[in-house]
C-alpha atoms as a PDB file:
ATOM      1  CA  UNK A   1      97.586 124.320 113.942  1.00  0.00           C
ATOM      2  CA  UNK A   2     100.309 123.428 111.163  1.00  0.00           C
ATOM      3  CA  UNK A   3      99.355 120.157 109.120  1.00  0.00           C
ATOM      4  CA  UNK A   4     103.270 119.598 109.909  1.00  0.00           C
ATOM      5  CA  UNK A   5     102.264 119.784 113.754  1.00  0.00           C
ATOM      6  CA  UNK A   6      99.003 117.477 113.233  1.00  0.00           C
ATOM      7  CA  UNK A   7     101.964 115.116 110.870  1.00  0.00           C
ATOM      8  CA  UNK A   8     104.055 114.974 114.039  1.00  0.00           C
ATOM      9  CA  UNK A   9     101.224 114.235 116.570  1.00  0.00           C
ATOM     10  CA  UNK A  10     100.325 111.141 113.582  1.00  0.00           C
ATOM     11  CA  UNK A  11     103.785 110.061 113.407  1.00  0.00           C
ATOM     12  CA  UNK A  12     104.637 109.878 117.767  1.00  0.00           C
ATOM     13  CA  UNK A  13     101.114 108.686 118.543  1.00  0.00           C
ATOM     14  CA  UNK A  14     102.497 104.290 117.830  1.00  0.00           C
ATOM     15  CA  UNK A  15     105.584 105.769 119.799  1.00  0.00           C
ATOM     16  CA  UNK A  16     104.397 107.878 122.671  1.00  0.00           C
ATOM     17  CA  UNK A  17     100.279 107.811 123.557  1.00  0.00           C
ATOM     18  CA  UNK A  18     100.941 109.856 126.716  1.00  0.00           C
ATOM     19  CA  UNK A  19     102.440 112.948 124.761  1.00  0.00           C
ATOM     20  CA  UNK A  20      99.725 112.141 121.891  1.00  0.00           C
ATOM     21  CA  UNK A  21      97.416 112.006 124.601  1.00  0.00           C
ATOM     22  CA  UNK A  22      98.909 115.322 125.946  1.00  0.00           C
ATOM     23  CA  UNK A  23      98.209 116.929 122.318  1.00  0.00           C
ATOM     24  CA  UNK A  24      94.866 115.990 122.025  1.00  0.00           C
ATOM     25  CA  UNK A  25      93.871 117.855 125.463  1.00  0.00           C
ATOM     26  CA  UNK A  26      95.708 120.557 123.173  1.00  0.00           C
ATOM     27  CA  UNK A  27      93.005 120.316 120.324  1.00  0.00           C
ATOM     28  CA  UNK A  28      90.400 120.554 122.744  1.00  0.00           C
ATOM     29  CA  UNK A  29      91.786 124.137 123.591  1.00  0.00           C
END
């Protein structure tokens, strides 16, 4: 993954923890 992509997931985690949450099952991959 892009450190942009891992900036994003930083910045919309305070804003939106399901799609954060939806990311992380994403890392796990």
């Amino acid at each position: 993954l892009s450190l942009w992509m891992i900036n994003t997931v930083f910045l919309l985690s305070p804003i939106n923890n399901h799609q954060t949450n939806t990311i992380n099952l994403i890392f796990e991959m």
